[in-house]
C-alpha atoms as a PDB file:
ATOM      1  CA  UNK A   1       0.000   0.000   0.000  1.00  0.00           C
ATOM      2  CA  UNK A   2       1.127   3.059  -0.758  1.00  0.00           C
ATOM      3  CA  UNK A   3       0.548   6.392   1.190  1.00  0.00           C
ATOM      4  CA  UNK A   4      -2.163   9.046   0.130  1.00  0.00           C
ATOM      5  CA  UNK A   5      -0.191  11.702  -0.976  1.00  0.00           C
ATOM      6  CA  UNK A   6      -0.955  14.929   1.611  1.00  0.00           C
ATOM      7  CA  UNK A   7      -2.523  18.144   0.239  1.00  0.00           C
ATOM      8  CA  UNK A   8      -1.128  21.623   1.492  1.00  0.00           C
ATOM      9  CA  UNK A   9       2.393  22.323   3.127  1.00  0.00           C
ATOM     10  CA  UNK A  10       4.039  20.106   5.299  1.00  0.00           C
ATOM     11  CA  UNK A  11       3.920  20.165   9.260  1.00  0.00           C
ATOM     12  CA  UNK A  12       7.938  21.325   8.879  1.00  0.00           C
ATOM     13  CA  UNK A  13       7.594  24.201   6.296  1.00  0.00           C
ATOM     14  CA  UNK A  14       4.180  25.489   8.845  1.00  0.00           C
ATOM     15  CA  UNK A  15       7.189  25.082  11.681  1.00  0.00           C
ATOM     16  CA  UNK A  16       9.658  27.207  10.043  1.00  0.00           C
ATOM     17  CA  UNK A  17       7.140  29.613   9.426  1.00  0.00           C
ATOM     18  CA  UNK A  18       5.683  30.476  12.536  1.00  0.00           C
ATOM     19  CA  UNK A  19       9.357  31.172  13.664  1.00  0.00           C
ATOM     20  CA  UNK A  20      10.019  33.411  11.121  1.00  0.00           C
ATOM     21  CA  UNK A  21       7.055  35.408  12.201  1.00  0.00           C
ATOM     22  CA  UNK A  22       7.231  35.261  15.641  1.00  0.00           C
ATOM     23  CA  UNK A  23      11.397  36.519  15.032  1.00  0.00           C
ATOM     24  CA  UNK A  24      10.165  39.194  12.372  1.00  0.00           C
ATOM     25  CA  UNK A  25       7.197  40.693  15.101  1.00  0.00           C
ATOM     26  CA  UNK A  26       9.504  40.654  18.063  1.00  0.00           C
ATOM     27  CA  UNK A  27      12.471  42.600  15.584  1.00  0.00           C
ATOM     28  CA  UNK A  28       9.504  45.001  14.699  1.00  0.00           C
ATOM     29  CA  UNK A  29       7.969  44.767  18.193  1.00  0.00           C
ATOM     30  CA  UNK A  30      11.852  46.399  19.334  1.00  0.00           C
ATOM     31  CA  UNK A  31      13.018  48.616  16.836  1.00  0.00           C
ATOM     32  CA  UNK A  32       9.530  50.637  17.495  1.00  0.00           C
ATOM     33  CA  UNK A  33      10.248  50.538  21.097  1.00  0.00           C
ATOM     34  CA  UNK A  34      13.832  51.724  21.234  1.00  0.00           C
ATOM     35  CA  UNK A  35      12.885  54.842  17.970  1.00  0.00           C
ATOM     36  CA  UNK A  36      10.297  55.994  20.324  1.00  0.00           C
ATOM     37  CA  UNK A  37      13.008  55.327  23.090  1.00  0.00           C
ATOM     38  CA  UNK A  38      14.937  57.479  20.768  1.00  0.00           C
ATOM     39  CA  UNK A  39      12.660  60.026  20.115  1.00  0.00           C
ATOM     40  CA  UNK A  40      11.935  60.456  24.133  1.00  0.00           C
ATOM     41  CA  UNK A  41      15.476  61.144  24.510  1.00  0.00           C
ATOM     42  CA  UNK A  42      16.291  63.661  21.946  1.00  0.00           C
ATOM     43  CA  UNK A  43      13.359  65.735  23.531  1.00  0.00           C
ATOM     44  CA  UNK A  44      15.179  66.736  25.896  1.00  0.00           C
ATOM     45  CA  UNK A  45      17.511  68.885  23.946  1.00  0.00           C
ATOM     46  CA  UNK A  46      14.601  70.994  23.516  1.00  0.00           C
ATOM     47  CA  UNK A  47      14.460  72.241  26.615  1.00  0.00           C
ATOM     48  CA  UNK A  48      14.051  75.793  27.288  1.00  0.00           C
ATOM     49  CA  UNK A  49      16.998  77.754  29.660  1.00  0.00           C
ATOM     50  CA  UNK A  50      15.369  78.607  33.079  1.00  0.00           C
ATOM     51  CA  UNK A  51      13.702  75.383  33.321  1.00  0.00           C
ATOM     52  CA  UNK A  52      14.181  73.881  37.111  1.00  0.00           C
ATOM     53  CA  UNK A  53      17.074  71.504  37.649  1.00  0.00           C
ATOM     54  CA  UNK A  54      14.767  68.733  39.723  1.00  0.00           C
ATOM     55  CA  UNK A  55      12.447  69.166  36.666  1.00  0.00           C
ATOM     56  CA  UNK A  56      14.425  67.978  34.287  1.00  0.00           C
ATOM     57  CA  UNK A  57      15.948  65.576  35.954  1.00  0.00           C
ATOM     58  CA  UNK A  58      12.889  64.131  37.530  1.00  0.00           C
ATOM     59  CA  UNK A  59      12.129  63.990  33.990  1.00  0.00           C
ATOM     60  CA  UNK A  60      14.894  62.192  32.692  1.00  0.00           C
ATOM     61  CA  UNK A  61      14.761  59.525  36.094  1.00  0.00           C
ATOM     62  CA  UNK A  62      11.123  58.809  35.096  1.00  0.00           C
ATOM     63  CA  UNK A  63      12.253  58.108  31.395  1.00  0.00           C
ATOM     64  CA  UNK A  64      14.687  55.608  33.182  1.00  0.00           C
ATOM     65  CA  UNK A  65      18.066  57.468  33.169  1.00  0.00           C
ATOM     66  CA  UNK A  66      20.273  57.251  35.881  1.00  0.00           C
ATOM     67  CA  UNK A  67      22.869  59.492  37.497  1.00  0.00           C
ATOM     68  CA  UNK A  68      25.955  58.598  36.179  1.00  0.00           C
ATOM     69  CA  UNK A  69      28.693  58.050  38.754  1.00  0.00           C
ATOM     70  CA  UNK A  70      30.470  60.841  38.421  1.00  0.00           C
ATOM     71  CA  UNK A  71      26.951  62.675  38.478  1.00  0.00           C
ATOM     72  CA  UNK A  72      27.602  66.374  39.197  1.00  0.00           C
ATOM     73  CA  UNK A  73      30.664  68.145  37.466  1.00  0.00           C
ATOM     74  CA  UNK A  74      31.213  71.238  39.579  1.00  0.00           C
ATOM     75  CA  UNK A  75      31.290  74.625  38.692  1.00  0.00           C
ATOM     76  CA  UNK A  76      34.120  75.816  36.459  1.00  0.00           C
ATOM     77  CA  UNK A  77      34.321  79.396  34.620  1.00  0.00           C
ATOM     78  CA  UNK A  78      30.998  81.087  35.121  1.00  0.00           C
ATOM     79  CA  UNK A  79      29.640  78.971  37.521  1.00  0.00           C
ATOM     80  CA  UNK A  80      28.286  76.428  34.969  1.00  0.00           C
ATOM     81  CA  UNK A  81      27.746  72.650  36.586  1.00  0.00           C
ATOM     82  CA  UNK A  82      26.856  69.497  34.868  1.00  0.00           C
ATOM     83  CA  UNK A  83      25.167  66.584  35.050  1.00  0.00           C
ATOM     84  CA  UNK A  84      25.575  63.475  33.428  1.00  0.00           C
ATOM     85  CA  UNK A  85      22.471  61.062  33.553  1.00  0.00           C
ATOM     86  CA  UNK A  86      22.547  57.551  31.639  1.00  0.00           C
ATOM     87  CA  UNK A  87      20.890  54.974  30.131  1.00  0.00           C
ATOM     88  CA  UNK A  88      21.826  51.650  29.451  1.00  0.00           C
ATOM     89  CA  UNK A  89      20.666  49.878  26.434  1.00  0.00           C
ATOM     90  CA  UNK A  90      21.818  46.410  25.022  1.00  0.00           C
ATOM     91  CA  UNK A  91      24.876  45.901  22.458  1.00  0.00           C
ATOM     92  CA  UNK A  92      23.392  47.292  19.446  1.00  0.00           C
ATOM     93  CA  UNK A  93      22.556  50.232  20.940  1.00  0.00           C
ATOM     94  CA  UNK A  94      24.973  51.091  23.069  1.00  0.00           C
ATOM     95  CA  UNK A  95      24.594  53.668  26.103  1.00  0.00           C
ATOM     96  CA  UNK A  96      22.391  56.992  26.150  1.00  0.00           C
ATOM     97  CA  UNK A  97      23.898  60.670  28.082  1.00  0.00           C
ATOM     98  CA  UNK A  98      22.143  63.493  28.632  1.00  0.00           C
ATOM     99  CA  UNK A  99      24.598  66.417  29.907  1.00  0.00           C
ATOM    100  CA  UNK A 100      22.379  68.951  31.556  1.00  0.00           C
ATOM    101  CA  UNK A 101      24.033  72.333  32.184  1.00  0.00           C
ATOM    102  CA  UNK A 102      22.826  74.353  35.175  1.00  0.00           C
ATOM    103  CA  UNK A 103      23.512  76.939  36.735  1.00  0.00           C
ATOM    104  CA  UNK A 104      22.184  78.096  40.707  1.00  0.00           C
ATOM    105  CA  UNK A 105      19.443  75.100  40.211  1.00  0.00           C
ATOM    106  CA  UNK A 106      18.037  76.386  36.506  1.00  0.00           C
ATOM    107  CA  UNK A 107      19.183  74.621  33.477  1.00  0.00           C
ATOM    108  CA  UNK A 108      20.886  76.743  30.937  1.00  0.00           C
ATOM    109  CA  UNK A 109      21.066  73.909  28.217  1.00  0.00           C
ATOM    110  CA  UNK A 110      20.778  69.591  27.359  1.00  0.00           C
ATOM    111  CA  UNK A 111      22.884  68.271  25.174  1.00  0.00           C
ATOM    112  CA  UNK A 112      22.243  64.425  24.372  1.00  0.00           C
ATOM    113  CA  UNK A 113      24.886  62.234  23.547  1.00  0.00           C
ATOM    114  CA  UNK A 114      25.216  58.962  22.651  1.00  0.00           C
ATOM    115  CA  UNK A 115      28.777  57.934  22.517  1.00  0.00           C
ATOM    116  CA  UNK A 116      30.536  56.124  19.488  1.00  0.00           C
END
């Protein structure tokens, strides 16, 4: 006796292609997470002089930056402070600073950086 042959694709080929989607929706799934990650972050160099130090940096804490350790420059040639805050993302991304400029408590500029 010989086998019926089997209509449609094979159990193997239906295999391979639910991992194919499920490895295409999760690369979709995270490059939509870390642009608006992205997006969040460049923000802040739009921040206008004046603005409160704890603002910003409340801000930046609740957008899941941290102090970096050596956290508060201090003040140099016109009194002019910084603060470096972090965040950590995995390899292919790399790590996110924003350097906040203040002076007596109010921000005088944000400059984002993410190193090379």
């Amino acid at each position: 006796m010989t086998p019926a042959a089997r209509k449609g694709p094979s159990n193997r080929f239906m295999g391979c292609g639910v991992v194919v989607l499920l490895l295409m929706t999760t690369c979709g799934l995270w490059s939509v997470r870390t642009t608006r990650a992205l997006l969040e972050f460049k923000r802040f160099e739009y921040t206008p002089p004046g603005t409160a130090l704890s603002t910003v940096v409340g801000a930046a804490i609740d957008a899941g930056f941290e102090p970096w350790p050596m956290c508060d420059v201090p003040a140099e040639d016109g009194g002019v402070a910084t603060v470096d805050l972090v965040k950590q993302h995995g390899p292919p991304v790399g790590s996110w600073h924003l350097m906040v400029n203040h002076v007596d408590g109010k921000v005088t500029s944000v400059t984002p950086v993410i190193p090379d």
